[in-house]
PDB file of N, CA and C in Angstrom:
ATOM      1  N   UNK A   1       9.572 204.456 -59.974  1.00  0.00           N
ATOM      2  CA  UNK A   1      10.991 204.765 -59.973  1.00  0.00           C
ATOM      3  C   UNK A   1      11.293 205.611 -61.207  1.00  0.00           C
ATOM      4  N   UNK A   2      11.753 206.496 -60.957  1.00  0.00           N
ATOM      5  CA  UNK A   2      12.630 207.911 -61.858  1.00  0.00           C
ATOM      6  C   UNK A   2      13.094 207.038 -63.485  1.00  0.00           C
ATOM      7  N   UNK A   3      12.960 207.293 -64.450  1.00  0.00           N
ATOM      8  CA  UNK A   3      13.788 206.385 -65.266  1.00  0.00           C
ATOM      9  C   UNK A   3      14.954 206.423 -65.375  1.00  0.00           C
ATOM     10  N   UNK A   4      15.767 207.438 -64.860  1.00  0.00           N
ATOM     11  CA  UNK A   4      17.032 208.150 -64.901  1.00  0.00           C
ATOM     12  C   UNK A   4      17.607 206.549 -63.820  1.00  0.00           C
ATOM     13  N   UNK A   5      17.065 206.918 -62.958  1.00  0.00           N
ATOM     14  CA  UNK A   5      17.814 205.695 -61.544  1.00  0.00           C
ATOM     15  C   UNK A   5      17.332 204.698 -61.598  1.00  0.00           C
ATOM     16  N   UNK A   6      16.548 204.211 -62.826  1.00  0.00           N
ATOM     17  CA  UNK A   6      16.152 202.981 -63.271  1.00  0.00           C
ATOM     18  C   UNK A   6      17.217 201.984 -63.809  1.00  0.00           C
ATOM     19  N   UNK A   7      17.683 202.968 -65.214  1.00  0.00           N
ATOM     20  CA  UNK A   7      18.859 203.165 -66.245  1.00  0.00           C
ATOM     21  C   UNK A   7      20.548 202.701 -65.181  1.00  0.00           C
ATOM     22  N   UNK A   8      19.988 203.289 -64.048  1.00  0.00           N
ATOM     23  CA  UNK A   8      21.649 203.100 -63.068  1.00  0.00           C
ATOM     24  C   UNK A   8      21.338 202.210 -62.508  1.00  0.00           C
ATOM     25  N   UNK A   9      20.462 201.952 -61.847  1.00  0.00           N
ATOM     26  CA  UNK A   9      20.167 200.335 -61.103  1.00  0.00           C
ATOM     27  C   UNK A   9      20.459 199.496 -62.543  1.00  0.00           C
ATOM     28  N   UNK A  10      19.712 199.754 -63.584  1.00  0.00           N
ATOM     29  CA  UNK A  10      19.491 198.342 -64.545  1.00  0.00           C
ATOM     30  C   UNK A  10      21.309 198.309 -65.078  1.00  0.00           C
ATOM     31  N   UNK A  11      22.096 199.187 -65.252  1.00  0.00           N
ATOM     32  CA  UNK A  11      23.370 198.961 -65.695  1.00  0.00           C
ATOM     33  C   UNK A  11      24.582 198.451 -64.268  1.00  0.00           C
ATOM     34  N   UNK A  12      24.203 199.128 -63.250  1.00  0.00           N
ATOM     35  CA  UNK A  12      24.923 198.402 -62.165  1.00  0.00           C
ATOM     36  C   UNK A  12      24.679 196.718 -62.231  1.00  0.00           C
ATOM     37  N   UNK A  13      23.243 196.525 -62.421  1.00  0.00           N
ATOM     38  CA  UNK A  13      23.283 195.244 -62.229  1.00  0.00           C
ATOM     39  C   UNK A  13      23.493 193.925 -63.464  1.00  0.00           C
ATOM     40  N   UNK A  14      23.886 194.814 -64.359  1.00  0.00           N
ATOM     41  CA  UNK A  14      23.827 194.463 -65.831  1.00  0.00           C
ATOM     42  C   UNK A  14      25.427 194.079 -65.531  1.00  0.00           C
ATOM     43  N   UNK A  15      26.627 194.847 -64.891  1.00  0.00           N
ATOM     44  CA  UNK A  15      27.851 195.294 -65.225  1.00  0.00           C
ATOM     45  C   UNK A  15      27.870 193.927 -63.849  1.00  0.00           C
ATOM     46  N   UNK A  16      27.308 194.083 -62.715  1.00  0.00           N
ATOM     47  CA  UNK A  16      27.891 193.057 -61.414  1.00  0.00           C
ATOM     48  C   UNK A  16      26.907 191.765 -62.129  1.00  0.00           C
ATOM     49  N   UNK A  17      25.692 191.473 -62.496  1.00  0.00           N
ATOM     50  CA  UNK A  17      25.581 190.465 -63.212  1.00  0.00           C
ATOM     51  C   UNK A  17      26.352 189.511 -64.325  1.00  0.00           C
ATOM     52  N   UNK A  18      26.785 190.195 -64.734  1.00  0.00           N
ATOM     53  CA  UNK A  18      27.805 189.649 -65.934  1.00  0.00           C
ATOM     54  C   UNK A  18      29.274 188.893 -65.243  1.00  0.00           C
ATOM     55  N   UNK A  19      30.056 189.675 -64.599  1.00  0.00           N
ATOM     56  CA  UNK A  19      31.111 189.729 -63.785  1.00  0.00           C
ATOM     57  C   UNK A  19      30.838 187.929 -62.816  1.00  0.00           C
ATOM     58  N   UNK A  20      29.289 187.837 -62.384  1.00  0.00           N
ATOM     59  CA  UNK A  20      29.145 186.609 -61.570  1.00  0.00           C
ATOM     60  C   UNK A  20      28.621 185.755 -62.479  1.00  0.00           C
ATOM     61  N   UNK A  21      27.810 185.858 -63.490  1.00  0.00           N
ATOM     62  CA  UNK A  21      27.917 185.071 -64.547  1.00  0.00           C
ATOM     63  C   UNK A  21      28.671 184.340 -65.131  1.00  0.00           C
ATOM     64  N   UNK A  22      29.859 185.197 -65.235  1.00  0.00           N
ATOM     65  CA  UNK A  22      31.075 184.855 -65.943  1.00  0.00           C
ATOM     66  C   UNK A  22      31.756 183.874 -65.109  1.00  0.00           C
ATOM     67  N   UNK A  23      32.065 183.951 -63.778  1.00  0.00           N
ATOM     68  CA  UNK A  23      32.518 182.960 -62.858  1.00  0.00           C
ATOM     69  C   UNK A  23      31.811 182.092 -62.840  1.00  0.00           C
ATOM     70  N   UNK A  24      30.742 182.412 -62.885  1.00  0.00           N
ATOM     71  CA  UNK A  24      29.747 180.685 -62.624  1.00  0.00           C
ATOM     72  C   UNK A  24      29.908 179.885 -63.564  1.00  0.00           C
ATOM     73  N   UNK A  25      29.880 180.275 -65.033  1.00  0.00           N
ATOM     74  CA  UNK A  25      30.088 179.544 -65.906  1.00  0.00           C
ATOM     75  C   UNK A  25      31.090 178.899 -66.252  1.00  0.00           C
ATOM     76  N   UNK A  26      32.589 179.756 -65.957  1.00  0.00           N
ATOM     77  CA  UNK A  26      33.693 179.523 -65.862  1.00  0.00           C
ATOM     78  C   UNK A  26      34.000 178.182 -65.024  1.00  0.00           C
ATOM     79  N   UNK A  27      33.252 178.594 -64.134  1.00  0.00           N
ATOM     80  CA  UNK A  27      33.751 177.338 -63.019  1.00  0.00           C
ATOM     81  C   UNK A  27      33.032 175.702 -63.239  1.00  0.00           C
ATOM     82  N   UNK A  28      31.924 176.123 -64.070  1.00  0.00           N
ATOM     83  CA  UNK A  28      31.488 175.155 -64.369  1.00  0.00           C
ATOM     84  C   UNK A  28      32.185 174.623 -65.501  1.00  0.00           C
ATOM     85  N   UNK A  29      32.514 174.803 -66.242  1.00  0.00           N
ATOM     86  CA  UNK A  29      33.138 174.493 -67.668  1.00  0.00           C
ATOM     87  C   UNK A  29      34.566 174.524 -67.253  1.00  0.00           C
ATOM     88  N   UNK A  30      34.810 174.509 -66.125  1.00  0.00           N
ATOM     89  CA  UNK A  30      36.715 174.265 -66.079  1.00  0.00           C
ATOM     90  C   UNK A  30      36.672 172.345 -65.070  1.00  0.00           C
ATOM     91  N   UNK A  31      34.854 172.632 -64.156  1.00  0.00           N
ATOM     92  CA  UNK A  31      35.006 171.621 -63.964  1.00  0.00           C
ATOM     93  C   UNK A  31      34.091 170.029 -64.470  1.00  0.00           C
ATOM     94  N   UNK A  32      33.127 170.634 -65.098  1.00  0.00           N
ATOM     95  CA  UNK A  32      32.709 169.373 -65.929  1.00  0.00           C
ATOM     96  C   UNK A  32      33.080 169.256 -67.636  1.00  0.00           C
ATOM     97  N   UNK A  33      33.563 170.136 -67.782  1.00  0.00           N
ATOM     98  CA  UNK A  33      34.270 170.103 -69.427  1.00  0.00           C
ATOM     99  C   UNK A  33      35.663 169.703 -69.850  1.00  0.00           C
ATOM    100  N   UNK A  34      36.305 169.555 -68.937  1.00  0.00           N
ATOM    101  CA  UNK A  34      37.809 168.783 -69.544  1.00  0.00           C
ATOM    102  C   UNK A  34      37.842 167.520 -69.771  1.00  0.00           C
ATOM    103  N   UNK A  35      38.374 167.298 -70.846  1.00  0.00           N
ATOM    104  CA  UNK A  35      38.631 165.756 -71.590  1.00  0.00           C
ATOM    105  C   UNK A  35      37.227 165.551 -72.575  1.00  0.00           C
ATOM    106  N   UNK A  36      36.110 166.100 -72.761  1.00  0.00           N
ATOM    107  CA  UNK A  36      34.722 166.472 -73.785  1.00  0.00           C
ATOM    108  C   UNK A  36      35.381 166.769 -74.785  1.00  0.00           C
ATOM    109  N   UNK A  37      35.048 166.683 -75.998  1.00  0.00           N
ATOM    110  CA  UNK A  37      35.016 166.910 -77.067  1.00  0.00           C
ATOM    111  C   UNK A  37      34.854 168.544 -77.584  1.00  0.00           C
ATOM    112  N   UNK A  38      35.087 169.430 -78.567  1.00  0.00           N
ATOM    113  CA  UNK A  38      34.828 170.347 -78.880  1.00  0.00           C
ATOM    114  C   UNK A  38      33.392 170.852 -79.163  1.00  0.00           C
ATOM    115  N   UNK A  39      32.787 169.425 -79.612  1.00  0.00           N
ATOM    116  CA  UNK A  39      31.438 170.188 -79.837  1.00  0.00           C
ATOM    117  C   UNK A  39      30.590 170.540 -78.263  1.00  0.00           C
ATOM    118  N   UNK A  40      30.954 169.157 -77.336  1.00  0.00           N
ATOM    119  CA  UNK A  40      30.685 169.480 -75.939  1.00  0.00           C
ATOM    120  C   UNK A  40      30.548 170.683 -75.719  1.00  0.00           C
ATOM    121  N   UNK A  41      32.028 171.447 -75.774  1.00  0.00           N
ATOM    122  CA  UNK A  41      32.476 173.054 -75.027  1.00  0.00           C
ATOM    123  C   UNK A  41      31.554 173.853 -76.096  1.00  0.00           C
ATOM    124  N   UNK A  42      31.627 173.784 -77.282  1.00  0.00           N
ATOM    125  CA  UNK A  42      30.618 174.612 -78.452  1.00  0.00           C
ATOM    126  C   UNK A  42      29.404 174.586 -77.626  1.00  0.00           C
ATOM    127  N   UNK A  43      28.734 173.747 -77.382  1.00  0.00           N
ATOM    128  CA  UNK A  43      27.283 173.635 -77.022  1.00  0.00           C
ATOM    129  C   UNK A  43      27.476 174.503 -75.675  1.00  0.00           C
ATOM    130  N   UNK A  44      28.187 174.230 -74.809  1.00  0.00           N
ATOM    131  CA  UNK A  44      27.874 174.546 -73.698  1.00  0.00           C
ATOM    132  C   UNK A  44      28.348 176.050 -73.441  1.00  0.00           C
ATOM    133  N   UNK A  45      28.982 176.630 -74.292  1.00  0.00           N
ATOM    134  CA  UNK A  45      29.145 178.173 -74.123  1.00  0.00           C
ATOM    135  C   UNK A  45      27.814 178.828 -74.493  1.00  0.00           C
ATOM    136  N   UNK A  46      26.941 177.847 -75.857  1.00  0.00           N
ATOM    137  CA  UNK A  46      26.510 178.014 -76.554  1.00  0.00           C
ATOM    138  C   UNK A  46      24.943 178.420 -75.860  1.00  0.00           C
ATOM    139  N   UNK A  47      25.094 177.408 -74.916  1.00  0.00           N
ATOM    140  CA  UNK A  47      23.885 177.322 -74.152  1.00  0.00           C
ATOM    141  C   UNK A  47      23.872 178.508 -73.119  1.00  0.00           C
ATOM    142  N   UNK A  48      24.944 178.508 -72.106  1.00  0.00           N
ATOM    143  CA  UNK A  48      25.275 179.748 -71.800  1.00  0.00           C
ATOM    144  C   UNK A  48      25.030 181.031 -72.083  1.00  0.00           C
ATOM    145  N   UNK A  49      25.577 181.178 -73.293  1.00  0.00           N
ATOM    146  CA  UNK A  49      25.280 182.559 -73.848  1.00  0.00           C
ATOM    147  C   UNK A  49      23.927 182.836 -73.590  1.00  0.00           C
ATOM    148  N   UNK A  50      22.953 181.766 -74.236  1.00  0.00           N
ATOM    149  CA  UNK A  50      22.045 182.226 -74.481  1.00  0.00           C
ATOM    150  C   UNK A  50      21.418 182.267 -73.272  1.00  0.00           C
ATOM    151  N   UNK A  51      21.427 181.759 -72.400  1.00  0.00           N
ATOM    152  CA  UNK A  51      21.094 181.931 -70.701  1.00  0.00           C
ATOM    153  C   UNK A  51      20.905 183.110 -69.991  1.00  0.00           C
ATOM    154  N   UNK A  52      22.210 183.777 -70.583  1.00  0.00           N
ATOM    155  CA  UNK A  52      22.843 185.297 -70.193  1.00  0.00           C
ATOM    156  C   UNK A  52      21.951 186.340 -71.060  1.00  0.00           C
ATOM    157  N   UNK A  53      22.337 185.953 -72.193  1.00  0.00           N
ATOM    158  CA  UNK A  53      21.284 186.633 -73.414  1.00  0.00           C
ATOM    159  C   UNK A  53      19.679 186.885 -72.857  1.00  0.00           C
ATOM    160  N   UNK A  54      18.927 185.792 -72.253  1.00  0.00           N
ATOM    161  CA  UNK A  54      17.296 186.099 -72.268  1.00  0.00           C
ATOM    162  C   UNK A  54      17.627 186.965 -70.863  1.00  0.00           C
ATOM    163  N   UNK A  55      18.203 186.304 -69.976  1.00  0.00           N
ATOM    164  CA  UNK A  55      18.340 187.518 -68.830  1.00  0.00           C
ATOM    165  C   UNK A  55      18.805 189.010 -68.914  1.00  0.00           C
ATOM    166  N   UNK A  56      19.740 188.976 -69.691  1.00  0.00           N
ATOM    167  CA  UNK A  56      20.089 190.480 -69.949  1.00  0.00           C
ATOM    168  C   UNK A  56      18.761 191.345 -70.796  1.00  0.00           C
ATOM    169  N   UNK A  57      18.198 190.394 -71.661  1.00  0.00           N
ATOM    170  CA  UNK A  57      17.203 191.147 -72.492  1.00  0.00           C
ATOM    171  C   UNK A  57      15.737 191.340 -71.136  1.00  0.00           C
ATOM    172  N   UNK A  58      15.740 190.512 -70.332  1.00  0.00           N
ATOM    173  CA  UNK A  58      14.564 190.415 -69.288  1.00  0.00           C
ATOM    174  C   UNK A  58      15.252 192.360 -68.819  1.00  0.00           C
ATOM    175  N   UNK A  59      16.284 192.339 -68.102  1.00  0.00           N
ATOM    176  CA  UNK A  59      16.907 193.719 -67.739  1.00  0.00           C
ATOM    177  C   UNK A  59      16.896 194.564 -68.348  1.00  0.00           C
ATOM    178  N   UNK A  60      17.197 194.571 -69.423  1.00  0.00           N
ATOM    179  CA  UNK A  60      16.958 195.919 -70.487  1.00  0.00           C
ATOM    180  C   UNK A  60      15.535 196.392 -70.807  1.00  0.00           C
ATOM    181  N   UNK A  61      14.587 194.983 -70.922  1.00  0.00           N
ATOM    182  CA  UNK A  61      13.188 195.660 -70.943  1.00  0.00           C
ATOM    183  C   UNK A  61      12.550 196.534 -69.714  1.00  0.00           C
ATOM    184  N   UNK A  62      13.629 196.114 -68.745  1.00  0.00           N
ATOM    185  CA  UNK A  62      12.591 196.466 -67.346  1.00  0.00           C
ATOM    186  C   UNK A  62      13.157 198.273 -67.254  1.00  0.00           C
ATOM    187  N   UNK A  63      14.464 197.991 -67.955  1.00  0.00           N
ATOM    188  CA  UNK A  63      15.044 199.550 -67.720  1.00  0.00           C
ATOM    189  C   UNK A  63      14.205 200.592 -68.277  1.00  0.00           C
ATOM    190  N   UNK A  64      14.262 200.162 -70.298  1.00  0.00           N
ATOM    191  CA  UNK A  64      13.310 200.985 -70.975  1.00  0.00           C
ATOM    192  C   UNK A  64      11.690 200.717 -70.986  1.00  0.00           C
ATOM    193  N   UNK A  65      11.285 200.389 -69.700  1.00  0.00           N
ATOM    194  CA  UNK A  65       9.817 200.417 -69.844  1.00  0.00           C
ATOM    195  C   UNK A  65       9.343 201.656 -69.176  1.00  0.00           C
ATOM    196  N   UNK A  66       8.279 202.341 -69.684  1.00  0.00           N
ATOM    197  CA  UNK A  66       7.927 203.733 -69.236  1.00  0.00           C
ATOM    198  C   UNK A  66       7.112 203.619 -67.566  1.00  0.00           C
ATOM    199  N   UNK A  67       7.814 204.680 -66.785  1.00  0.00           N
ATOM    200  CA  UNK A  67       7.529 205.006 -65.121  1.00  0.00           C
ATOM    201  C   UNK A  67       6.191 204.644 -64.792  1.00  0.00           C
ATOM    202  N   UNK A  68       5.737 203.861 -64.105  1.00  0.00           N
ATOM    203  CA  UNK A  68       4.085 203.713 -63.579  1.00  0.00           C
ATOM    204  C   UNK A  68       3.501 204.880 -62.883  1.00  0.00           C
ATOM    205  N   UNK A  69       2.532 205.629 -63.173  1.00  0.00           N
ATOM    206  CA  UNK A  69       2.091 206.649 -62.540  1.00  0.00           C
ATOM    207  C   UNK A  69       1.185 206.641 -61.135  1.00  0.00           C
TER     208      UNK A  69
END
């Protein structure tokens, strides 16, 4: 694959990944996180993030890795 339409696949799915991410998490944390404590919600964004974080970095490597010949 072209790296050019690599770069557009890996940001389309970077931009609609995030967007369903964001709901999933949302929905989870609106429904097992009320009445928890603060550090609860701390941890659990916390954990989150970083969820999102190794996946987004899994995507970005696959974008800038050089074309197989």
């Amino acid at each position: 694959m072209n790296v050019r339409i690599r770069k557009l696949v890996g940001t389309v799915l970077f931009a609609a990944g995030s967007a369903l991410y964001f709901l999933l998490a949302i929905s989870i944390a609106i429904a097992r996180l009320p009445g928890t404590a603060l550090s609860v919600h701390l941890l659990f964004y916390f954990a989150s993030t970083l969820i999102w974080v190794f996946f987004g970095a899994i995507l970005i490597r696959w974008m800038q890795s050089p074309p197989r010949c």
